[in-house]
C-alpha atoms as a PDB file:
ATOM      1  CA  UNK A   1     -50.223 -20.806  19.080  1.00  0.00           C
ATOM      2  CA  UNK A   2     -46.841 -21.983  18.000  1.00  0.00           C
ATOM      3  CA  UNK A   3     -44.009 -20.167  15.990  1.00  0.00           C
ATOM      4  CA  UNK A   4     -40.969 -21.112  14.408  1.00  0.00           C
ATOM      5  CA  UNK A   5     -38.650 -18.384  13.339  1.00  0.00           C
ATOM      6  CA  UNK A   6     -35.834 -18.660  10.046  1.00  0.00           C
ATOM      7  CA  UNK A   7     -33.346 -17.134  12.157  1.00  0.00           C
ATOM      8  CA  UNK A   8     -33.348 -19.561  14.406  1.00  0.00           C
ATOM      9  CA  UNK A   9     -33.187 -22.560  12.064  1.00  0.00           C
ATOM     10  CA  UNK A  10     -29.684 -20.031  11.402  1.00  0.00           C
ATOM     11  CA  UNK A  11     -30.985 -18.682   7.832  1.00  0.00           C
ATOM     12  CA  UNK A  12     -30.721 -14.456   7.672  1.00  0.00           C
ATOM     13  CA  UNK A  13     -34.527 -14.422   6.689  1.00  0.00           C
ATOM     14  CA  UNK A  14     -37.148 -12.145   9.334  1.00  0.00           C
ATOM     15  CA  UNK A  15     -39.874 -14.598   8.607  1.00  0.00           C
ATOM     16  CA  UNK A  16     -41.513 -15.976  11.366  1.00  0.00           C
ATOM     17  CA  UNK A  17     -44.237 -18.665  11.201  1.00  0.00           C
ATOM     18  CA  UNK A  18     -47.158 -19.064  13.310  1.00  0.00           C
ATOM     19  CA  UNK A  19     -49.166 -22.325  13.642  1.00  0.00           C
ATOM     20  CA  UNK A  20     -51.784 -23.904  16.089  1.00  0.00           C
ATOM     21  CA  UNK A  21     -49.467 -26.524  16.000  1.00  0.00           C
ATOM     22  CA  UNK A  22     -46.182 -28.003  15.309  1.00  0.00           C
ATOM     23  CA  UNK A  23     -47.693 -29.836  12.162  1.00  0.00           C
ATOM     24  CA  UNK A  24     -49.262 -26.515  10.915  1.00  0.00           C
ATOM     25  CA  UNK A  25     -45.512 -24.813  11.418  1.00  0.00           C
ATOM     26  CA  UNK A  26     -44.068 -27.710   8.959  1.00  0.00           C
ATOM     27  CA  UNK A  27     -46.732 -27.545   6.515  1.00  0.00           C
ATOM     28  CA  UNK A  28     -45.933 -23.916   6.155  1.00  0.00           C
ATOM     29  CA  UNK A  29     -41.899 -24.397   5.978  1.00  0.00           C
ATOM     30  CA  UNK A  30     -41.642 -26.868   3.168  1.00  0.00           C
ATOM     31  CA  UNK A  31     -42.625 -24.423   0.676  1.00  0.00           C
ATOM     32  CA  UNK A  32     -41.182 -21.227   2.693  1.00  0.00           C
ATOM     33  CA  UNK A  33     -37.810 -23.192   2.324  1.00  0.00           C
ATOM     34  CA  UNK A  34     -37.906 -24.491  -0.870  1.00  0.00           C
ATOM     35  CA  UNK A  35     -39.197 -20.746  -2.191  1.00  0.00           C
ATOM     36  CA  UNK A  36     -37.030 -18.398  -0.793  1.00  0.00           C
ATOM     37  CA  UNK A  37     -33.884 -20.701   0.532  1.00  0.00           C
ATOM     38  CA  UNK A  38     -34.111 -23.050  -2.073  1.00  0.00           C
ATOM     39  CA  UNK A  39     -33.644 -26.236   0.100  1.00  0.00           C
ATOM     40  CA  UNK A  40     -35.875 -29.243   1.035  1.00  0.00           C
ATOM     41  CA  UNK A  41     -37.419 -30.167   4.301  1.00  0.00           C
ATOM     42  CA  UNK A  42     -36.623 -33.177   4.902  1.00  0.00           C
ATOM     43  CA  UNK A  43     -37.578 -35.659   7.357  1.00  0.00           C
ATOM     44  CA  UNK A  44     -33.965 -34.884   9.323  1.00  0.00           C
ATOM     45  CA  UNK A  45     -34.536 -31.453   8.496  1.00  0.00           C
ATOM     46  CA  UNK A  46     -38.044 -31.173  10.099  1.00  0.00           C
ATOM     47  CA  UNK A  47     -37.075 -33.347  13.476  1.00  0.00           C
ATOM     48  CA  UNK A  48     -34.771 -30.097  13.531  1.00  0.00           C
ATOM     49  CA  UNK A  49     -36.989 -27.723  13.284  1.00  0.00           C
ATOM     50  CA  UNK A  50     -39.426 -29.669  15.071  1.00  0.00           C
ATOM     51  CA  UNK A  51     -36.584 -28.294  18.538  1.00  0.00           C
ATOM     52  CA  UNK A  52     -36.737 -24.814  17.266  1.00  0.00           C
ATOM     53  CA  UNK A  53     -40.261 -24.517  17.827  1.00  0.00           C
ATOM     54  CA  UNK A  54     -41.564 -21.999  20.391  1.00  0.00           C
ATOM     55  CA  UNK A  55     -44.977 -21.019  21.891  1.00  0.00           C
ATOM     56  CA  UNK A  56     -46.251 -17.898  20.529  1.00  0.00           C
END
């Protein structure tokens, strides 16, 4: 299992996502982004994230 927590990408949001993988994490923080933070994922933006990533 694989997480990927807002805070970390340095937005003031408790959401935490959980994934089997790093794929599953991305899928999920597109539309978490867009929704609530009202940016894009891009594909800069998601190599980012891709180093935030944690095991869960």
């Amino acid at each position: 299992m694989k997480e990927l927590s807002c805070r970390d990408a340095g937005f003031d949001c408790d959401t935490v996502l959980r994934g089997e993988t790093v794929d599953d994490l991305l899928d999920q923080a597109g539309p978490h982004a867009k929704q609530v933070h009202g940016i894009e994922v891009t594909p800069d933006r998601a190599a980012q994230l891709r180093t935030l990533v944690r095991d869960a």
